[in-house]
N, C-alpha and C. Protein backbone atom coordinates (compact mmCIF):
# COMPACT_ATOMS: atom_id res chain seq x y z
N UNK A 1 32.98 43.60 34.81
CA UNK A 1 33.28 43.22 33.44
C UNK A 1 32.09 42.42 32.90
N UNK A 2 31.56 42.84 31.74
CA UNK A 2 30.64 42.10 30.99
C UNK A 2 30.51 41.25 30.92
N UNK A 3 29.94 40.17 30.25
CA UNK A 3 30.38 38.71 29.48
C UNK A 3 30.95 38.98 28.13
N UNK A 4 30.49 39.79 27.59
CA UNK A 4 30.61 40.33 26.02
C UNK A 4 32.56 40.78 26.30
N UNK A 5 32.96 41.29 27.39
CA UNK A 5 34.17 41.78 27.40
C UNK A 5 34.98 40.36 27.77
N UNK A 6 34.49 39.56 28.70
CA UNK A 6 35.21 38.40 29.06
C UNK A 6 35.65 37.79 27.79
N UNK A 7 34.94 37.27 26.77
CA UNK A 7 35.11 37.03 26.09
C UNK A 7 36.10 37.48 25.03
N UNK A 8 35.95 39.03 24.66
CA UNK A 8 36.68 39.72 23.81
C UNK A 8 38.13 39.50 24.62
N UNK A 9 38.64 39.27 26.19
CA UNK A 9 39.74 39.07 26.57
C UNK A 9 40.44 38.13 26.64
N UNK A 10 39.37 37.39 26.36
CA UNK A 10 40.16 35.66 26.36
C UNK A 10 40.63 35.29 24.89
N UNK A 11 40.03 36.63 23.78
CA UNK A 11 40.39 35.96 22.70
C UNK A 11 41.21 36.80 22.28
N UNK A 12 42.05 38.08 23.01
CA UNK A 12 43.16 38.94 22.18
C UNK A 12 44.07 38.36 22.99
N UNK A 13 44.64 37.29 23.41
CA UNK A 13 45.95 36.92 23.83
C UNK A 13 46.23 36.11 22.34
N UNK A 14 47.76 35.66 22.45
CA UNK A 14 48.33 35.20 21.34
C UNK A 14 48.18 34.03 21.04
N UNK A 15 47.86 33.17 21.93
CA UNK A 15 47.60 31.46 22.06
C UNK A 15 46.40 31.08 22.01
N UNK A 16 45.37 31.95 21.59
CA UNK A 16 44.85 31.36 20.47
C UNK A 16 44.70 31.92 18.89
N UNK A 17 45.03 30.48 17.84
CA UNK A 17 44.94 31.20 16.83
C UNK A 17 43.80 30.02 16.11
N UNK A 18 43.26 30.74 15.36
CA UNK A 18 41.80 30.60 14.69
C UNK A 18 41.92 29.55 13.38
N UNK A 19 42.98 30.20 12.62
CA UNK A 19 43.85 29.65 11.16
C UNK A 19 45.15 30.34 11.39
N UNK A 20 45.98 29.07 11.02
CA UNK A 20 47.00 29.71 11.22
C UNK A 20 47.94 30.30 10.17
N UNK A 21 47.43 30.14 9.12
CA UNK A 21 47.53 31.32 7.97
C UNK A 21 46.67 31.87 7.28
N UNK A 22 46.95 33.00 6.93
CA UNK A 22 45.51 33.65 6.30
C UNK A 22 45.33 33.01 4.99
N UNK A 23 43.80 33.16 4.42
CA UNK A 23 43.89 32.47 3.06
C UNK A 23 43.18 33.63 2.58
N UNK A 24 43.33 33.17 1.14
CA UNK A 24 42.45 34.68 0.33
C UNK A 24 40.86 33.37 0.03
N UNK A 25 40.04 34.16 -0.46
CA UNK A 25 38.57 33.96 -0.35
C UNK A 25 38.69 32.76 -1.41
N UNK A 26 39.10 32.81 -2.77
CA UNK A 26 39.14 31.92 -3.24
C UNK A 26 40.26 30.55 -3.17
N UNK A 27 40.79 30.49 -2.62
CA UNK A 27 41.44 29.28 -1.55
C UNK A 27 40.36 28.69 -0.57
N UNK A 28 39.94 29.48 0.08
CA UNK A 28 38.86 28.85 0.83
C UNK A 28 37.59 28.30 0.26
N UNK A 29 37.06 28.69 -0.98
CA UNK A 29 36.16 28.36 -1.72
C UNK A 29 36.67 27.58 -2.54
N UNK A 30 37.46 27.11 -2.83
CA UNK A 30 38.33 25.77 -3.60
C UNK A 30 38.95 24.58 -2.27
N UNK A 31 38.94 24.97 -1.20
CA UNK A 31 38.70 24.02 -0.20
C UNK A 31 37.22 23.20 -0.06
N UNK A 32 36.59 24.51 0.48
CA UNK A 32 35.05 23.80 0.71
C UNK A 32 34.25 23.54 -0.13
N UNK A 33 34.88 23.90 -1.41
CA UNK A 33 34.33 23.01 -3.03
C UNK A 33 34.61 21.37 -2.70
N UNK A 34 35.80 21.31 -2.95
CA UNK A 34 36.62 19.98 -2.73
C UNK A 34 36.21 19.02 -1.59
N UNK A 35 36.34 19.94 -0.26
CA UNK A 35 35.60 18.87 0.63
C UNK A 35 33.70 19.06 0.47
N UNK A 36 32.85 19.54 0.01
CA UNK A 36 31.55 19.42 -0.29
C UNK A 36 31.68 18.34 -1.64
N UNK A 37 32.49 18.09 -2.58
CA UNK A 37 32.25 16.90 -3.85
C UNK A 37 32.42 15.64 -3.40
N UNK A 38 32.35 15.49 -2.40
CA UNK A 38 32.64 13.88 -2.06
C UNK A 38 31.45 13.54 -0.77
N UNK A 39 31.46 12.79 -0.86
CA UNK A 39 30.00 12.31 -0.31
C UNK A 39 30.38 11.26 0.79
N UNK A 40 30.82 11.02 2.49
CA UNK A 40 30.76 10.25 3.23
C UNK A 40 30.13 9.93 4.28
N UNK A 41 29.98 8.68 4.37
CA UNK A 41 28.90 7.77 5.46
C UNK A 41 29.28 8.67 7.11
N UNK A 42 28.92 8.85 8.49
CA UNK A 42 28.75 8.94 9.58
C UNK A 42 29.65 7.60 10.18
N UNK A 43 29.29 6.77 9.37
CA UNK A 43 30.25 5.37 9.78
C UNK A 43 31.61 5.27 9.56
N UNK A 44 32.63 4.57 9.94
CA UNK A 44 33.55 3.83 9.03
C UNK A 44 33.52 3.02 8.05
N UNK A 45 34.17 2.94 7.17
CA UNK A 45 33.49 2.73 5.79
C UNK A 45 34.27 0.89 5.75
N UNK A 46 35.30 0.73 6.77
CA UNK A 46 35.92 -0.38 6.85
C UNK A 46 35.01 -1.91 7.26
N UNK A 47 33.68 -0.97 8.13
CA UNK A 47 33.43 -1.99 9.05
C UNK A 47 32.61 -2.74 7.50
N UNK A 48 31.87 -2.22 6.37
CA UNK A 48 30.99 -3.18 5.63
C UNK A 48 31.38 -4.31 5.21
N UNK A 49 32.98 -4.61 5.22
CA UNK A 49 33.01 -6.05 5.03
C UNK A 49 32.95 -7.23 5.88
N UNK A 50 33.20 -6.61 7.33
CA UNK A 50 33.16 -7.10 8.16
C UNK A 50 31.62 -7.36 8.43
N UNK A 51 30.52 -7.10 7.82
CA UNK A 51 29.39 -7.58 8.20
C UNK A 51 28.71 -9.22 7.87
N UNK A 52 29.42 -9.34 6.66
CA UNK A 52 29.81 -10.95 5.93
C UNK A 52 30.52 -11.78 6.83
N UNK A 53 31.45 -11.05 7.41
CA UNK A 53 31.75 -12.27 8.44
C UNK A 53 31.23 -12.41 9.76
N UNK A 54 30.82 -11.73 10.26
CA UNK A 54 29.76 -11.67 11.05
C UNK A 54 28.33 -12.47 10.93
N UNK A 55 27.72 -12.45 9.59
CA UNK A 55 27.24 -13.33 9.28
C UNK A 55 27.14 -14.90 9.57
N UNK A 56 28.43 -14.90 9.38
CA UNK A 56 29.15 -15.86 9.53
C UNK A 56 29.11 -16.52 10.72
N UNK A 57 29.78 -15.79 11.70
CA UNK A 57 29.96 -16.35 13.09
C UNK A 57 29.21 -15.88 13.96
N UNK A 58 28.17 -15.28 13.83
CA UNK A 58 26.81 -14.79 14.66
C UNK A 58 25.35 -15.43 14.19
N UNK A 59 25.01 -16.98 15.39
CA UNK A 59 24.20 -17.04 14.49
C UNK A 59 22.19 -16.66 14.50
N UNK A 60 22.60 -15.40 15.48
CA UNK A 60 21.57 -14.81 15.14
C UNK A 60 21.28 -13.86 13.93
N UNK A 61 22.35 -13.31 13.22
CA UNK A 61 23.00 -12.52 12.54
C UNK A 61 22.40 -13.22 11.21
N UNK A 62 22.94 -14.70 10.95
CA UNK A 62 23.10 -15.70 10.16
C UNK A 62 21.25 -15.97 10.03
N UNK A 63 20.78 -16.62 11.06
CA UNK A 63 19.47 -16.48 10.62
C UNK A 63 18.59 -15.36 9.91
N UNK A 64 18.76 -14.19 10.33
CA UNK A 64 17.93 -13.24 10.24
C UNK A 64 18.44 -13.05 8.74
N UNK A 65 19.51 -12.89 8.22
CA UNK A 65 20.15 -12.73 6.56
C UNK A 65 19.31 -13.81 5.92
N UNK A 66 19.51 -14.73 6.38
CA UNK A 66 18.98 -16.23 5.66
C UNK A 66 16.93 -16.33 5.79
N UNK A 67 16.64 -16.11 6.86
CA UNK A 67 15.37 -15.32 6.98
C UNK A 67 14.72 -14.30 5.70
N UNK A 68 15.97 -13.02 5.69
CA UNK A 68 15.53 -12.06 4.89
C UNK A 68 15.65 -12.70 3.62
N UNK A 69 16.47 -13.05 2.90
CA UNK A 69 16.55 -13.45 1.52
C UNK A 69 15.86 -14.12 1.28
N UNK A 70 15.39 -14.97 2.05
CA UNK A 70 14.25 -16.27 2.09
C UNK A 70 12.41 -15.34 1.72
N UNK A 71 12.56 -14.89 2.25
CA UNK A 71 11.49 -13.76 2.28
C UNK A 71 11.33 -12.96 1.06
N UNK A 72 12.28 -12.25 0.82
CA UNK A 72 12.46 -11.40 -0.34
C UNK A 72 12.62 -12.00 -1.72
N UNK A 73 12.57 -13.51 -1.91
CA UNK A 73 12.85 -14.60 -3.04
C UNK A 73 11.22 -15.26 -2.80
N UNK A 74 10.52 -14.87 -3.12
CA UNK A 74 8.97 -15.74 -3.09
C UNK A 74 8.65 -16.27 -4.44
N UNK A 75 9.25 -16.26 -5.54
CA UNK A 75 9.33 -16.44 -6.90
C UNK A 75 8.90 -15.04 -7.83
N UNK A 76 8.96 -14.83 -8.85
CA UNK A 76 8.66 -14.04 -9.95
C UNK A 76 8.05 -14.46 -10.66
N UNK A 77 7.26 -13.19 -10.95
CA UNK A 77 6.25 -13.48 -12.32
C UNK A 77 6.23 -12.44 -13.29
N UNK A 78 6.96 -12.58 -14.25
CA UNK A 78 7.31 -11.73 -15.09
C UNK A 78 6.32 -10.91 -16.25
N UNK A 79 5.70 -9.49 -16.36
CA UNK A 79 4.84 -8.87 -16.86
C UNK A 79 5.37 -7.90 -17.94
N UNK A 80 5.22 -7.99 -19.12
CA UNK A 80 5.91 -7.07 -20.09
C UNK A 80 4.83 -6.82 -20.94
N UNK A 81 5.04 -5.12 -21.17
CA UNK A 81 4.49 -4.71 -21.35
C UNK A 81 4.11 -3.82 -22.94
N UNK A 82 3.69 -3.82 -24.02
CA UNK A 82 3.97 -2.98 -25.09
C UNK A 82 4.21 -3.57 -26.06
N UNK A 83 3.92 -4.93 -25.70
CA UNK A 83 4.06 -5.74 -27.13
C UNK A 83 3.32 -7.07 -27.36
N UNK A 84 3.16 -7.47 -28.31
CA UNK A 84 2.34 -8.43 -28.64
C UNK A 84 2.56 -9.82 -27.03
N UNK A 85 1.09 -10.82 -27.06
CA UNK A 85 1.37 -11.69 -26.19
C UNK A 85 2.45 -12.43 -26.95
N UNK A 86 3.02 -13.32 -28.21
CA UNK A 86 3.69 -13.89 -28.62
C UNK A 86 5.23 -13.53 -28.36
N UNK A 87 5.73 -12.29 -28.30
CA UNK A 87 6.70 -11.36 -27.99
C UNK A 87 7.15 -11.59 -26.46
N UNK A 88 5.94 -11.27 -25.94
CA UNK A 88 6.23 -10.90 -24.11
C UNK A 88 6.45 -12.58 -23.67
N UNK A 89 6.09 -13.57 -24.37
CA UNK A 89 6.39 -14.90 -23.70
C UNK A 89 7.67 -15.31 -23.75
N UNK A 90 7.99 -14.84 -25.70
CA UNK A 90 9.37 -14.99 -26.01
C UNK A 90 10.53 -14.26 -25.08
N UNK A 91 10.22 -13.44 -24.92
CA UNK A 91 10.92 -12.56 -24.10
C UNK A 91 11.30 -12.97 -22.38
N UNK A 92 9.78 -13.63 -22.06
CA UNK A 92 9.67 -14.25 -20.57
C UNK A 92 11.03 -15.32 -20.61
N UNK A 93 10.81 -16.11 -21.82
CA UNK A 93 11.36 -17.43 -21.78
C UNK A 93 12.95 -17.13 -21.71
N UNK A 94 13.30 -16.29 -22.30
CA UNK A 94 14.34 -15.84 -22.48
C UNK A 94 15.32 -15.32 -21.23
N UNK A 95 14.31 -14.96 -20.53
CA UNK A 95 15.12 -14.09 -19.00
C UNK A 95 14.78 -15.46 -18.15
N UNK A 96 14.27 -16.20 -18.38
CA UNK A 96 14.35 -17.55 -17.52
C UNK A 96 15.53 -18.40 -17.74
N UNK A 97 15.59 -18.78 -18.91
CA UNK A 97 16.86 -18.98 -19.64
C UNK A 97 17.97 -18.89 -19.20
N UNK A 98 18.09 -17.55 -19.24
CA UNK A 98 19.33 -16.70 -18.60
C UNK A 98 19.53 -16.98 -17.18
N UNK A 99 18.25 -17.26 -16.34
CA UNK A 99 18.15 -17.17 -14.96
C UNK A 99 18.68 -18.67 -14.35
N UNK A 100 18.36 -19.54 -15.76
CA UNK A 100 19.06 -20.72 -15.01
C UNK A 100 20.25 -21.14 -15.30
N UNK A 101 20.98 -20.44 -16.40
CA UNK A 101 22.08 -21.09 -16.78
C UNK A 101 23.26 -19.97 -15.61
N UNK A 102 22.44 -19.07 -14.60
CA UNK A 102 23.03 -18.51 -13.75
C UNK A 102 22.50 -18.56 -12.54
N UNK A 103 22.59 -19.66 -11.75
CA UNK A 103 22.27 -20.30 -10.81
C UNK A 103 22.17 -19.53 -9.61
N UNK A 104 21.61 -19.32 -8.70
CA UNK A 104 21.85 -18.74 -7.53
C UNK A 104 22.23 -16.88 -7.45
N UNK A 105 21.74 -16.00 -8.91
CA UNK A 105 22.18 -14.83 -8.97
C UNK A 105 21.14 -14.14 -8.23
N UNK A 106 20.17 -14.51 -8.34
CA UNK A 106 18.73 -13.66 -8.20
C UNK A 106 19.11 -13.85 -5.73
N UNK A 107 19.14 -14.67 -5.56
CA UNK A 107 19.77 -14.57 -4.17
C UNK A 107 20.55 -14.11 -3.71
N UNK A 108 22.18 -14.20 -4.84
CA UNK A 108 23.14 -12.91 -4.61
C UNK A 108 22.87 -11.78 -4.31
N UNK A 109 21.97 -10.74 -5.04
CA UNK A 109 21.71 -9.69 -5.31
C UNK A 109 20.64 -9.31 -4.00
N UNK A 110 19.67 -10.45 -3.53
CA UNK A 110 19.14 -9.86 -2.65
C UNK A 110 19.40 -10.38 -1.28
N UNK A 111 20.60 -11.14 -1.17
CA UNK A 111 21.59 -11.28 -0.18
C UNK A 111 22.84 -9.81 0.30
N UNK A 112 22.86 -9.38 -0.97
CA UNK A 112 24.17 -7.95 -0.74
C UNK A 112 22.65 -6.81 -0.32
N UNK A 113 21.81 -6.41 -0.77
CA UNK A 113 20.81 -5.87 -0.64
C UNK A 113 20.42 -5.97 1.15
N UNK A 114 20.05 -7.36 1.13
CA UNK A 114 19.77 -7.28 2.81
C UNK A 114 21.42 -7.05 3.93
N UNK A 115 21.99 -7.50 3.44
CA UNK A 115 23.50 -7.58 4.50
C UNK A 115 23.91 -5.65 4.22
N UNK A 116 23.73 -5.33 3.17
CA UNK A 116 24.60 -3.98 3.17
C UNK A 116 23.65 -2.98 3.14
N UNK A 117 22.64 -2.79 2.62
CA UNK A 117 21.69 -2.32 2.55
C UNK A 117 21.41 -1.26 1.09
N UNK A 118 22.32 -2.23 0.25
CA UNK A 118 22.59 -1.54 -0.85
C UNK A 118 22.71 -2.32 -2.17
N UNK A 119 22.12 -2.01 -3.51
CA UNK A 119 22.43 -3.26 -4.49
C UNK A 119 23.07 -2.52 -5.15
N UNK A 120 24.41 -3.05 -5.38
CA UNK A 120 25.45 -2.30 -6.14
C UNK A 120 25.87 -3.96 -7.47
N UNK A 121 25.60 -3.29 -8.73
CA UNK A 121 25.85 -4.59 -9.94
C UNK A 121 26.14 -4.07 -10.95
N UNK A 122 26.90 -4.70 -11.35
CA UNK A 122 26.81 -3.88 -12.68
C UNK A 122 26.80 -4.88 -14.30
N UNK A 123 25.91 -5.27 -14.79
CA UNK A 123 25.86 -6.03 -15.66
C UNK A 123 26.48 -6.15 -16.81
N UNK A 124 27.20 -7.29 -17.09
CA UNK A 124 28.52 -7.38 -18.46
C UNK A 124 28.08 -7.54 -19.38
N UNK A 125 27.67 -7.16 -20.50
CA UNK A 125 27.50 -7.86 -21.95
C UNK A 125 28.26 -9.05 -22.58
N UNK A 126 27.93 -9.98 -23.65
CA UNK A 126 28.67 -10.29 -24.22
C UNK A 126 29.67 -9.24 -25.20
N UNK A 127 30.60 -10.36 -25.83
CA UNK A 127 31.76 -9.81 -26.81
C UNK A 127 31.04 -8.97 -27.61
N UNK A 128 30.11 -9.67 -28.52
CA UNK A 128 29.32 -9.33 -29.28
C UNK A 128 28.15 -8.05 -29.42
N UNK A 129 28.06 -7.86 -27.64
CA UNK A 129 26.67 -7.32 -27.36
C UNK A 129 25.29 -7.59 -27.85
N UNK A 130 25.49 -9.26 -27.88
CA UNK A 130 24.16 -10.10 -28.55
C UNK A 130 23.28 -10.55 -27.20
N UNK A 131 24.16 -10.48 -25.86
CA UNK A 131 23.43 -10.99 -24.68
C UNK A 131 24.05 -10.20 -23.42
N UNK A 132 23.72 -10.66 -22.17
CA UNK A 132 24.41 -10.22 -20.94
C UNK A 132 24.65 -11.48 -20.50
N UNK A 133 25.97 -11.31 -20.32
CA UNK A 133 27.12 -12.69 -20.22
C UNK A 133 26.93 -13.01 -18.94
N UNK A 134 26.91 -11.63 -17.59
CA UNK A 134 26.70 -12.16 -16.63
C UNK A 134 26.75 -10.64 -15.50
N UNK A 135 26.49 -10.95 -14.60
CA UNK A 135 26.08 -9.72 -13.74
C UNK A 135 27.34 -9.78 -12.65
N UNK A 136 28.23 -8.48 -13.00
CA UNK A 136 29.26 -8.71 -11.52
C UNK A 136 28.78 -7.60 -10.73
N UNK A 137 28.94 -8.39 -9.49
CA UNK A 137 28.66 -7.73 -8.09
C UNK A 137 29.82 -6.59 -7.71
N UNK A 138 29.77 -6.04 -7.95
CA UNK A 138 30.78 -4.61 -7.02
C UNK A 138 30.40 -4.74 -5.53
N UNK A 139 31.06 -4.88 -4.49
CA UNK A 139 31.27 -4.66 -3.51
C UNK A 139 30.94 -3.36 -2.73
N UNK A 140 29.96 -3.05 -2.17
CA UNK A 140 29.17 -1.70 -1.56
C UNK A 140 30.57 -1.07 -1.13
N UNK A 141 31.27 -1.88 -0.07
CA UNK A 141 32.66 -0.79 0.11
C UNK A 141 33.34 -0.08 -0.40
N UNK A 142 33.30 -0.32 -1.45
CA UNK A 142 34.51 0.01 -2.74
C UNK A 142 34.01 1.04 -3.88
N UNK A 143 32.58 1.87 -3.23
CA UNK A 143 31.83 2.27 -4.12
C UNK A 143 31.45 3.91 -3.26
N UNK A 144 32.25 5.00 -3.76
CA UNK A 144 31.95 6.08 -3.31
C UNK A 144 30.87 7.31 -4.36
N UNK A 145 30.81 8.56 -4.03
CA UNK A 145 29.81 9.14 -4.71
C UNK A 145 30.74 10.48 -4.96
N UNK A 146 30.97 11.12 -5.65
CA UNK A 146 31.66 12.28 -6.08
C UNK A 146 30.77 13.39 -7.21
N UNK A 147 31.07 14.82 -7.14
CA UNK A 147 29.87 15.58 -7.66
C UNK A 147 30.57 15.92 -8.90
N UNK A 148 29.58 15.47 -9.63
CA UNK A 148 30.13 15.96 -11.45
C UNK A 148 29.12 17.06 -11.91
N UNK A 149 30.05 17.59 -12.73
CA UNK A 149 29.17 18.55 -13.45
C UNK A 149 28.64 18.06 -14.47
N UNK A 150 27.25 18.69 -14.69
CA UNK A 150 26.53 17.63 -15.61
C UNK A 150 25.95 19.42 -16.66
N UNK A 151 26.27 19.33 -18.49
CA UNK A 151 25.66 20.82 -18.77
C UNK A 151 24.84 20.56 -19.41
N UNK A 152 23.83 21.09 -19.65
CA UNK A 152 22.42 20.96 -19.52
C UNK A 152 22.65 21.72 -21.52
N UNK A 153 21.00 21.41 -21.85
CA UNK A 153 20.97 21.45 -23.31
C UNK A 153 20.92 23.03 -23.48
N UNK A 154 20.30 24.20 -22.67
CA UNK A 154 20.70 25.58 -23.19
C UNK A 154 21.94 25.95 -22.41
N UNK A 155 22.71 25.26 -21.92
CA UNK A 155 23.95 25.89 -21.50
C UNK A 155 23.98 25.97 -20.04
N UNK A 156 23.01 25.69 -18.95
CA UNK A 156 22.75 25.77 -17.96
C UNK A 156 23.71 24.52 -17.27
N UNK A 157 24.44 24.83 -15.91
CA UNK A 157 25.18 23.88 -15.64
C UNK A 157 24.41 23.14 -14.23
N UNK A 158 24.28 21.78 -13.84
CA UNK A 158 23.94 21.15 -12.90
C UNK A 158 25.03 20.43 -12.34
N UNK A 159 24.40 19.95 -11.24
CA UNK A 159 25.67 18.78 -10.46
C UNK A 159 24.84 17.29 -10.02
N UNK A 160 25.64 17.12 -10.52
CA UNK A 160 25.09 15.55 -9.92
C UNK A 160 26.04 14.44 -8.69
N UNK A 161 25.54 13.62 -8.26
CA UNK A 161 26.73 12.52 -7.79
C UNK A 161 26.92 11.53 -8.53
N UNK A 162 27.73 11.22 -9.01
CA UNK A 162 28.10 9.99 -10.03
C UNK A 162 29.16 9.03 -8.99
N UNK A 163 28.77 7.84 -8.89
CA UNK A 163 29.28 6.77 -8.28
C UNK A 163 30.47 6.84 -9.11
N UNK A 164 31.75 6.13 -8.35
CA UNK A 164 32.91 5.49 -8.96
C UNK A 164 33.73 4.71 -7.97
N UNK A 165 34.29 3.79 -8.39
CA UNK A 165 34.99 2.83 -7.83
C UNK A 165 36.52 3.04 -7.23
N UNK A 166 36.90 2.52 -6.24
CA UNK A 166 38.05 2.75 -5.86
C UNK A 166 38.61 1.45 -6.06
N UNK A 167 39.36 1.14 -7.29
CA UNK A 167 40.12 0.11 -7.50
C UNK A 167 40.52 0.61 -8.99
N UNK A 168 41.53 -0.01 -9.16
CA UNK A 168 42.76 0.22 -9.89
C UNK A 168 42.53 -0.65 -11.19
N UNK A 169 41.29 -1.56 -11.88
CA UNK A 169 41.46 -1.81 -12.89
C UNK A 169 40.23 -1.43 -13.65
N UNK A 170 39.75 -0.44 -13.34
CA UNK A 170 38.74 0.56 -14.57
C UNK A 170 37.84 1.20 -13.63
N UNK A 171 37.16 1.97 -14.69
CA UNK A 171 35.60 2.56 -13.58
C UNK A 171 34.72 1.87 -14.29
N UNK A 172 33.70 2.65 -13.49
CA UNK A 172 32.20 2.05 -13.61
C UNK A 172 31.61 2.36 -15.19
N UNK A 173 30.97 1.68 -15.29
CA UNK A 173 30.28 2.21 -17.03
C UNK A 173 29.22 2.47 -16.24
N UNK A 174 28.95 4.45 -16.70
CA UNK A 174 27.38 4.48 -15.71
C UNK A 174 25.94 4.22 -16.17
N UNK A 175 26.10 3.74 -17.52
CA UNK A 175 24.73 3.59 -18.56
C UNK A 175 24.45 2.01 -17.95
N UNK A 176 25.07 1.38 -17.11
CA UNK A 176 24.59 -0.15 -17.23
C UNK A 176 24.84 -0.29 -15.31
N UNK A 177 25.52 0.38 -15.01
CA UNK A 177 26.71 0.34 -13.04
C UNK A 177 24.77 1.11 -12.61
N UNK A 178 24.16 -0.03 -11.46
CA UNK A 178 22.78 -0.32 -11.13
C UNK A 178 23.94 0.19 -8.97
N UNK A 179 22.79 1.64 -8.63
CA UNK A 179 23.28 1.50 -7.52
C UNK A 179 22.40 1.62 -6.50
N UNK A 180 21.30 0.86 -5.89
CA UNK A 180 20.18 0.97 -5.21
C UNK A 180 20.37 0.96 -4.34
């Protein structure tokens, strides 16, 4: 007996079955649509909060975070570009401004950056939309990728991944939701 026949005999008995109902072609292509639009890590997606506390109580863990941010915060020097010097100072002064009456943000951001390996923010406007009131942090966990259709200006259709949130009191606004 062959190998080619061994095979063909081990697979016409009844105990094994392959699927155990038949599907028609487009069922199966509305499956592997569905599972190809969603986008997941190799990891468990549980453990990223657990890396904050770890932080925490590891304190090699603890240095090396406190290390990195320390590192990655050497100060700023702000360069703008396209407009008069009188403009670009006004403008400097302005994001300084902002930077101090919000204490400790610029470390947030490259504290979630080094611990997760990801800067997920998404910046609030005021009421008015005269300023940005303040920058909330979204949580890397809580932040998956799903494929949208995106149609193009002669009619041509693309796909993209568009981030969205898994929580229950809005989505993301994607013109301002920053996901590095």
């Amino acid at each position: 007996m062959s190998f080619l026949e061994k095979i063909l005999n081990r697979n016409r008995g009844d105990n094994h079955v392959f699927s155990p109902e038949a599907k028609t072609f487009k069922e199966s292509f509305a499956e592997i649509k569905d599972f190809a639009s969603h986008i997941s890590p190799d990891y468990p997606l549980e453990t990223l909060p657990l890396l904050g506390k770890l932080a925490l109580i590891n304190p090699d863990f603890n240095q090396s975070l406190k290390r990195t941010t320390s590192l990655m915060n050497t100060g700023f020097e702000w360069e703008i570009e396209g407009v008069t010097q009188k403009t670009a100072d006004a403008m400097i002064l302005e994001i300084e401004e902002w930077l101090d009456t919000h204490p400790g943000i610029t470390n947030k951001l490259m504290k979630q950056t080094a611990l997760l390996g990801a800067l997920s923010a998404e910046p609030v406007p005021s009421m008015d939309f005269s300023e940005l009131e303040t920058i909330q942090l979204i949580p890397v966990s809580r932040i998956r990728f799903k494929k949208e259709k995106v149609e193009g200006k002669n009619g041509e259709v693309r796909y993209r991944f568009a981030p969205f949130q898994l929580l229950d009191n809005g989505s993301l606004l994607p013109l301002s939701y920053n996901f590095v």
